[in-house]
C-alpha atoms as a PDB file:
ATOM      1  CA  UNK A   1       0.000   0.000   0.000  1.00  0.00           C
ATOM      2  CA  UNK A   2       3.111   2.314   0.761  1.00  0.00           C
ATOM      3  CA  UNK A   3       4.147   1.743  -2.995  1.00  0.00           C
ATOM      4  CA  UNK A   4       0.450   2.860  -4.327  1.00  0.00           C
ATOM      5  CA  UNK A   5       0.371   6.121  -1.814  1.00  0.00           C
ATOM      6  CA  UNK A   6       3.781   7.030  -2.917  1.00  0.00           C
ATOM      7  CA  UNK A   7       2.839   6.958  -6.286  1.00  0.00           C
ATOM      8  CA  UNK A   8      -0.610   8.610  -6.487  1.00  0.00           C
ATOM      9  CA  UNK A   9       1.660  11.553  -3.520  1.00  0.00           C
ATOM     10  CA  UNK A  10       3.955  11.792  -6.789  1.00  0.00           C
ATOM     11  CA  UNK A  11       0.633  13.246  -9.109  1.00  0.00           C
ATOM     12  CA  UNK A  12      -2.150  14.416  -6.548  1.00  0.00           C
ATOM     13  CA  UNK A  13      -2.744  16.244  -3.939  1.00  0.00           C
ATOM     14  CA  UNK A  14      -2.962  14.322   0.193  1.00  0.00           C
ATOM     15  CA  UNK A  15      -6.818  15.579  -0.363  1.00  0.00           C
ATOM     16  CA  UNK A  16      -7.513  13.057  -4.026  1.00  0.00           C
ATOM     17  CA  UNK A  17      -4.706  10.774  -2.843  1.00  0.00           C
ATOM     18  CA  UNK A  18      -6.994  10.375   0.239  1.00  0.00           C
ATOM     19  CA  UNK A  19     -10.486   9.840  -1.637  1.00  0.00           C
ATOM     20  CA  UNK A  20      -8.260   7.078  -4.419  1.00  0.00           C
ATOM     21  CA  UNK A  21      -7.184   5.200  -1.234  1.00  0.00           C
ATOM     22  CA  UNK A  22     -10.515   5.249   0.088  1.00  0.00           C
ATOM     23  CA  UNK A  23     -12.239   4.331  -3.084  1.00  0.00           C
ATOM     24  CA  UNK A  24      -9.985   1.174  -3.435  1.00  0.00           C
ATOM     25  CA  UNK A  25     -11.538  -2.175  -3.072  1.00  0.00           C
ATOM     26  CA  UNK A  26      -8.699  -3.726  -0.300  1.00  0.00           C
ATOM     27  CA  UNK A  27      -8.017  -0.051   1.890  1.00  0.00           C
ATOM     28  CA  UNK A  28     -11.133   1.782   1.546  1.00  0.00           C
ATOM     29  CA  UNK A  29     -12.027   4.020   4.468  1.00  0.00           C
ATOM     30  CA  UNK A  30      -9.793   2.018   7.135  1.00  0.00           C
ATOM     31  CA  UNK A  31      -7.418   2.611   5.169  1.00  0.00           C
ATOM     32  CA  UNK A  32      -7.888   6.117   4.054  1.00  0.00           C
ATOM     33  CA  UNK A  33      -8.441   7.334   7.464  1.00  0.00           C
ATOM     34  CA  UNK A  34      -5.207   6.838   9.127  1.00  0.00           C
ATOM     35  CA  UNK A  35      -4.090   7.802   6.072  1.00  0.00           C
ATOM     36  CA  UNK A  36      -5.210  10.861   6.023  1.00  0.00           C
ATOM     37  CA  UNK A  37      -4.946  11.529  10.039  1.00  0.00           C
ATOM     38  CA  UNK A  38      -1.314  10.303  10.471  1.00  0.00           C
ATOM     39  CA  UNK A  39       0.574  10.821   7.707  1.00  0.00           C
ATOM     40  CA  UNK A  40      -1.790  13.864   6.470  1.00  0.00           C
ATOM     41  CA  UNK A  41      -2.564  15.415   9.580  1.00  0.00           C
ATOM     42  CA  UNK A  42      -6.101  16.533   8.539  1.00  0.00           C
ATOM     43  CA  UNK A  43      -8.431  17.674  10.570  1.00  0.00           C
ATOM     44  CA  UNK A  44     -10.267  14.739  11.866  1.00  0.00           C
ATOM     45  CA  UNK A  45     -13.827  16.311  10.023  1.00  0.00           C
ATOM     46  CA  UNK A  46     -11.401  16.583   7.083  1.00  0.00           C
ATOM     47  CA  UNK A  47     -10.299  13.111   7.324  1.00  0.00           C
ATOM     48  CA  UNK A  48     -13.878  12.047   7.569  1.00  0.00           C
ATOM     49  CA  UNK A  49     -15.458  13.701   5.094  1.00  0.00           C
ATOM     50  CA  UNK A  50     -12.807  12.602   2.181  1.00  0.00           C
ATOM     51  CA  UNK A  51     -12.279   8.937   3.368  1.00  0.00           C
ATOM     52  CA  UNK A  52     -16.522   8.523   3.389  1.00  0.00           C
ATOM     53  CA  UNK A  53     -16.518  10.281   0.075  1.00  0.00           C
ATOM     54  CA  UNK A  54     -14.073   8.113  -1.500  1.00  0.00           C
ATOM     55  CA  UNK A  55     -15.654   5.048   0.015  1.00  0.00           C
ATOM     56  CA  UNK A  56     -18.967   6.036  -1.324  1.00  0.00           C
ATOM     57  CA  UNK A  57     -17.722   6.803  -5.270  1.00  0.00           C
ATOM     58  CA  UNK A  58     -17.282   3.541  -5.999  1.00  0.00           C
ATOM     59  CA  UNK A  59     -20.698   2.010  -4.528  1.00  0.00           C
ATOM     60  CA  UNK A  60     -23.494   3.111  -7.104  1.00  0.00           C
ATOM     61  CA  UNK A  61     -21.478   1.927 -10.039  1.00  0.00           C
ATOM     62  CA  UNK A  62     -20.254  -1.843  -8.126  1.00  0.00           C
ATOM     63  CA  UNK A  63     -23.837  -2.151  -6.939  1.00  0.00           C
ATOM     64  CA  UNK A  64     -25.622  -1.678 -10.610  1.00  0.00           C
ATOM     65  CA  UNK A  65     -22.543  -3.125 -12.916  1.00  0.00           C
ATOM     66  CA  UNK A  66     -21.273  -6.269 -10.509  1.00  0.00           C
ATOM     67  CA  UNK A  67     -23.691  -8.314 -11.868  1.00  0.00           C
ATOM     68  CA  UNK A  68     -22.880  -7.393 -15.719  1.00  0.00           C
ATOM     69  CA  UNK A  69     -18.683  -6.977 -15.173  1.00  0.00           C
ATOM     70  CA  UNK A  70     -18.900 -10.310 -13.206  1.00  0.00           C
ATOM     71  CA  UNK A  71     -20.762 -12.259 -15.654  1.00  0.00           C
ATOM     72  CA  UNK A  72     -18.872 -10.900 -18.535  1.00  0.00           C
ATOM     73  CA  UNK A  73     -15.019 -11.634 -16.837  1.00  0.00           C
ATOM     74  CA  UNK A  74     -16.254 -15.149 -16.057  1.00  0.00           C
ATOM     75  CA  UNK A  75     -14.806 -16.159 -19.559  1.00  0.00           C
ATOM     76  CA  UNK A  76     -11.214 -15.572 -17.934  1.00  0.00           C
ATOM     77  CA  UNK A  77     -10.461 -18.341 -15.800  1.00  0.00           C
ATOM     78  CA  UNK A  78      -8.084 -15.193 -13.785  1.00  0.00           C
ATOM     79  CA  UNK A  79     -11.575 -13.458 -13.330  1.00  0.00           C
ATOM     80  CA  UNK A  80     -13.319 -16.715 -12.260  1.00  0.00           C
ATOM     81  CA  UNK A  81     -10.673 -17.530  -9.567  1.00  0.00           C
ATOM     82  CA  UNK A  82     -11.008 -14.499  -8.480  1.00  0.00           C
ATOM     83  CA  UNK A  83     -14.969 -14.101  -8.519  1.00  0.00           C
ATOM     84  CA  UNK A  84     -15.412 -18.024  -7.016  1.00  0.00           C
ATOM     85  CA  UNK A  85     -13.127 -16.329  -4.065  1.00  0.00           C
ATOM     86  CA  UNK A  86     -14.605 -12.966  -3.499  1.00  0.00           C
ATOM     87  CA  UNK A  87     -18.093 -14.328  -3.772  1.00  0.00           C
ATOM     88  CA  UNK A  88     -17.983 -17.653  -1.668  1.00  0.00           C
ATOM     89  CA  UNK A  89     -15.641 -15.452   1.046  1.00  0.00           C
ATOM     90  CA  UNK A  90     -18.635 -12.716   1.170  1.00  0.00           C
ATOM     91  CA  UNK A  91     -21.129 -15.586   1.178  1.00  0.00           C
ATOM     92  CA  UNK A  92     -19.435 -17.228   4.106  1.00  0.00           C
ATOM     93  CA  UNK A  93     -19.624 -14.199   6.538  1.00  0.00           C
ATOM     94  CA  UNK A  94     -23.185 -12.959   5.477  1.00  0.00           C
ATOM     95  CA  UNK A  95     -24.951 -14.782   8.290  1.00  0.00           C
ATOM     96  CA  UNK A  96     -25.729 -11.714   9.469  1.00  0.00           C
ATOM     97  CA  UNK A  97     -26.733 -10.084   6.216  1.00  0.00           C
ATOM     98  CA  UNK A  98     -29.347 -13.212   5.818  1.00  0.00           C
ATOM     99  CA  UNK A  99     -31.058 -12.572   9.048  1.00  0.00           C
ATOM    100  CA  UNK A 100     -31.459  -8.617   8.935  1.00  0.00           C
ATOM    101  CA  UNK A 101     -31.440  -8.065   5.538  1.00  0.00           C
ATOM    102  CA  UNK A 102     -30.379  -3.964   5.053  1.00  0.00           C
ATOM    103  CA  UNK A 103     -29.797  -3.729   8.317  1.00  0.00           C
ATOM    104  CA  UNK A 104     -27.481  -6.469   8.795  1.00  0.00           C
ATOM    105  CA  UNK A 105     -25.786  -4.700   5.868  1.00  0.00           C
ATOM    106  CA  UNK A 106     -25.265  -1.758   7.259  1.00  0.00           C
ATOM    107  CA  UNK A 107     -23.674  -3.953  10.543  1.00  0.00           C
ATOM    108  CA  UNK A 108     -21.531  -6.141   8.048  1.00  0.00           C
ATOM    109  CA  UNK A 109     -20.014  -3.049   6.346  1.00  0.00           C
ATOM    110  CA  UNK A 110     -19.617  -0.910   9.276  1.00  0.00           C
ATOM    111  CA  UNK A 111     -17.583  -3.559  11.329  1.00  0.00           C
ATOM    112  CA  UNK A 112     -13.874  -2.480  10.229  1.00  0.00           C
ATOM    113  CA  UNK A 113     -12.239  -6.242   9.576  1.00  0.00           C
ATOM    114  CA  UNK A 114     -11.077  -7.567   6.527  1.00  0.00           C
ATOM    115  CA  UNK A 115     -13.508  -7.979   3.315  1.00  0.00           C
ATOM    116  CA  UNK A 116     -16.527  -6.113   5.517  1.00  0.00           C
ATOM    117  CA  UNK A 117     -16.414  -2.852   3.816  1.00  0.00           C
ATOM    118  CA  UNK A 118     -18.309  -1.315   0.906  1.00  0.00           C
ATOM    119  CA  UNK A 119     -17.038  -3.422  -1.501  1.00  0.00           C
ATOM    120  CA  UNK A 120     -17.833  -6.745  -0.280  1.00  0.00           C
ATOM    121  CA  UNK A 121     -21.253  -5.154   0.813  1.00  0.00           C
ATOM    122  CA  UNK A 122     -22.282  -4.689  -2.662  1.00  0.00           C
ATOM    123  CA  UNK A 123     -20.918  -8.342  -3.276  1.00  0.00           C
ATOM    124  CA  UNK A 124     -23.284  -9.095  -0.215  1.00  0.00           C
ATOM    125  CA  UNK A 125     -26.171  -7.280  -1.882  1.00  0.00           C
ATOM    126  CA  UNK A 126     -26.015  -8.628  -5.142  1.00  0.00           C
ATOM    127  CA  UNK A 127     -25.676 -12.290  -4.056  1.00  0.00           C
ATOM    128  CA  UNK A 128     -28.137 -12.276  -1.490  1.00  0.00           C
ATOM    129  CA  UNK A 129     -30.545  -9.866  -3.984  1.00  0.00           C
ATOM    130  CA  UNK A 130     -30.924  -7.270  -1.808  1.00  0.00           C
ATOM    131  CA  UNK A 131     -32.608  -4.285  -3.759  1.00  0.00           C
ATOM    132  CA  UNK A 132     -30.476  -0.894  -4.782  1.00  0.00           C
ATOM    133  CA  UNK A 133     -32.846   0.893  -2.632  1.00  0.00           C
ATOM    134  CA  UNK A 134     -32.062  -1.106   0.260  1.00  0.00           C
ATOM    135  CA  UNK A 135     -28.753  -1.745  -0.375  1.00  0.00           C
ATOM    136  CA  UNK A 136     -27.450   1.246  -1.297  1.00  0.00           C
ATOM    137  CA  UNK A 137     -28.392   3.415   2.297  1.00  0.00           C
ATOM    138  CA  UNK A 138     -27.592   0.420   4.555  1.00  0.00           C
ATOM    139  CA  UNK A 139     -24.131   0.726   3.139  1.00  0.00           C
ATOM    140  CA  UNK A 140     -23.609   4.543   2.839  1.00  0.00           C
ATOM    141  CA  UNK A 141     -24.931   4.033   6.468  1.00  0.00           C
ATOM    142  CA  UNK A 142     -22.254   1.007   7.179  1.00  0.00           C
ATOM    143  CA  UNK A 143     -19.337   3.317   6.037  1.00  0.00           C
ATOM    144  CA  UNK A 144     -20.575   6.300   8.560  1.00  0.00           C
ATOM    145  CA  UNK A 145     -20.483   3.264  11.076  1.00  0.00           C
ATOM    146  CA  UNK A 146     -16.904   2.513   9.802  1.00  0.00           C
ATOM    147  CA  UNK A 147     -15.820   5.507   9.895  1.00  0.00           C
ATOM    148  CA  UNK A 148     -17.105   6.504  13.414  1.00  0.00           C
ATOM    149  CA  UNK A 149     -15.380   3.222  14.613  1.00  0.00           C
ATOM    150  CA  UNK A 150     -12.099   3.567  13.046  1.00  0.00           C
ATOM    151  CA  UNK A 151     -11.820   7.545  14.146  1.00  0.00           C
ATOM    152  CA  UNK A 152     -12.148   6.563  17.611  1.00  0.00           C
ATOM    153  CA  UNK A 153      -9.753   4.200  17.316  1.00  0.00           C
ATOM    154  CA  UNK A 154      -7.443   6.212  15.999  1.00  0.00           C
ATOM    155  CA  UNK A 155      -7.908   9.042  18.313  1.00  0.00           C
ATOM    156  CA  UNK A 156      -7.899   6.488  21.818  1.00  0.00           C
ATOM    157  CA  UNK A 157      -4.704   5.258  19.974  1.00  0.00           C
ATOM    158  CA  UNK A 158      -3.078   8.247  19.889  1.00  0.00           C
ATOM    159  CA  UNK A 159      -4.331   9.428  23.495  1.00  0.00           C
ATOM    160  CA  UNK A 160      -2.978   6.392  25.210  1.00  0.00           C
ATOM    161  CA  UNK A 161       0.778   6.435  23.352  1.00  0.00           C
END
């Protein structure tokens, strides 16, 4: 990840370095955040506002095209791999998703771990056929979530060292 921020440093501004980071699929705002707050020094609302921003950008277009993109790269037996992964690895931790429908989206996304962010919440949605509607607030709402939990995090980090 050092590699990618170094590069994008080398063309953009912290502020668009900050939304590309958070608009990835593997960083998005966990990443962005600390990002932003350590090596940026933002202003926490700063740091906020461009890490949920980037997070969001990506989430209309995954949520409408994932179903087209994924279908189409399924030819590729790269894409296939990857899509037989991503898909059975989102299925596996849905439990939660299944029982509470938007709601548990909005849960699964906020919860800052590995493969629970926006991204694998529009996996989540599409597999489990969870409407745009739906879908789309519950995760907007599961990034704010995120984001809450990873700012205070941060911030109780820094107070205790």
């Amino acid at each position: 990840m050092n590699k990618i921020v170094e590069f994008l440093s080398s063309m953009f501004s912290p502020e668009i370095v900050t939304i590309i980071v958070a608009a990835l699929p593997i960083a998005e705002l966990r990443g962005a955040l600390p990002l932003a707050l350590g090596m940026y020094k933002f202003s926490l609302k700063k740091a906020l506002i461009l890490s949920f921003l980037g997070n969001i950008i990506p989430v209309i277009p995954v949520l409408i095209f994932l179903n087209f993109f994924s279908h189409l790269l399924m030819r590729y037996d790269w894409a296939k791999k990857f899509f037989t992964w991503w898909f059975a690895r989102t299925r596996k931790h849905s439990e939660i998703i299944e029982k509470y429908e938007a709601i548990g989206l909005a849960i699964f996304v906020g919860i800052p771990l590995p493969m629970t962010g926006a991204w694998s919440g529009c996996v989540a949605a599409y597999l489990l056929g969870i409407k745009f509607r739906y879908a789309f607030p519950a995760i907007v709402l599961g990034v704010f979530l995120a984001g809450v939990i990873v700012a205070s995090t941060i911030l109780g980090l820094i107070k205790i060292l």
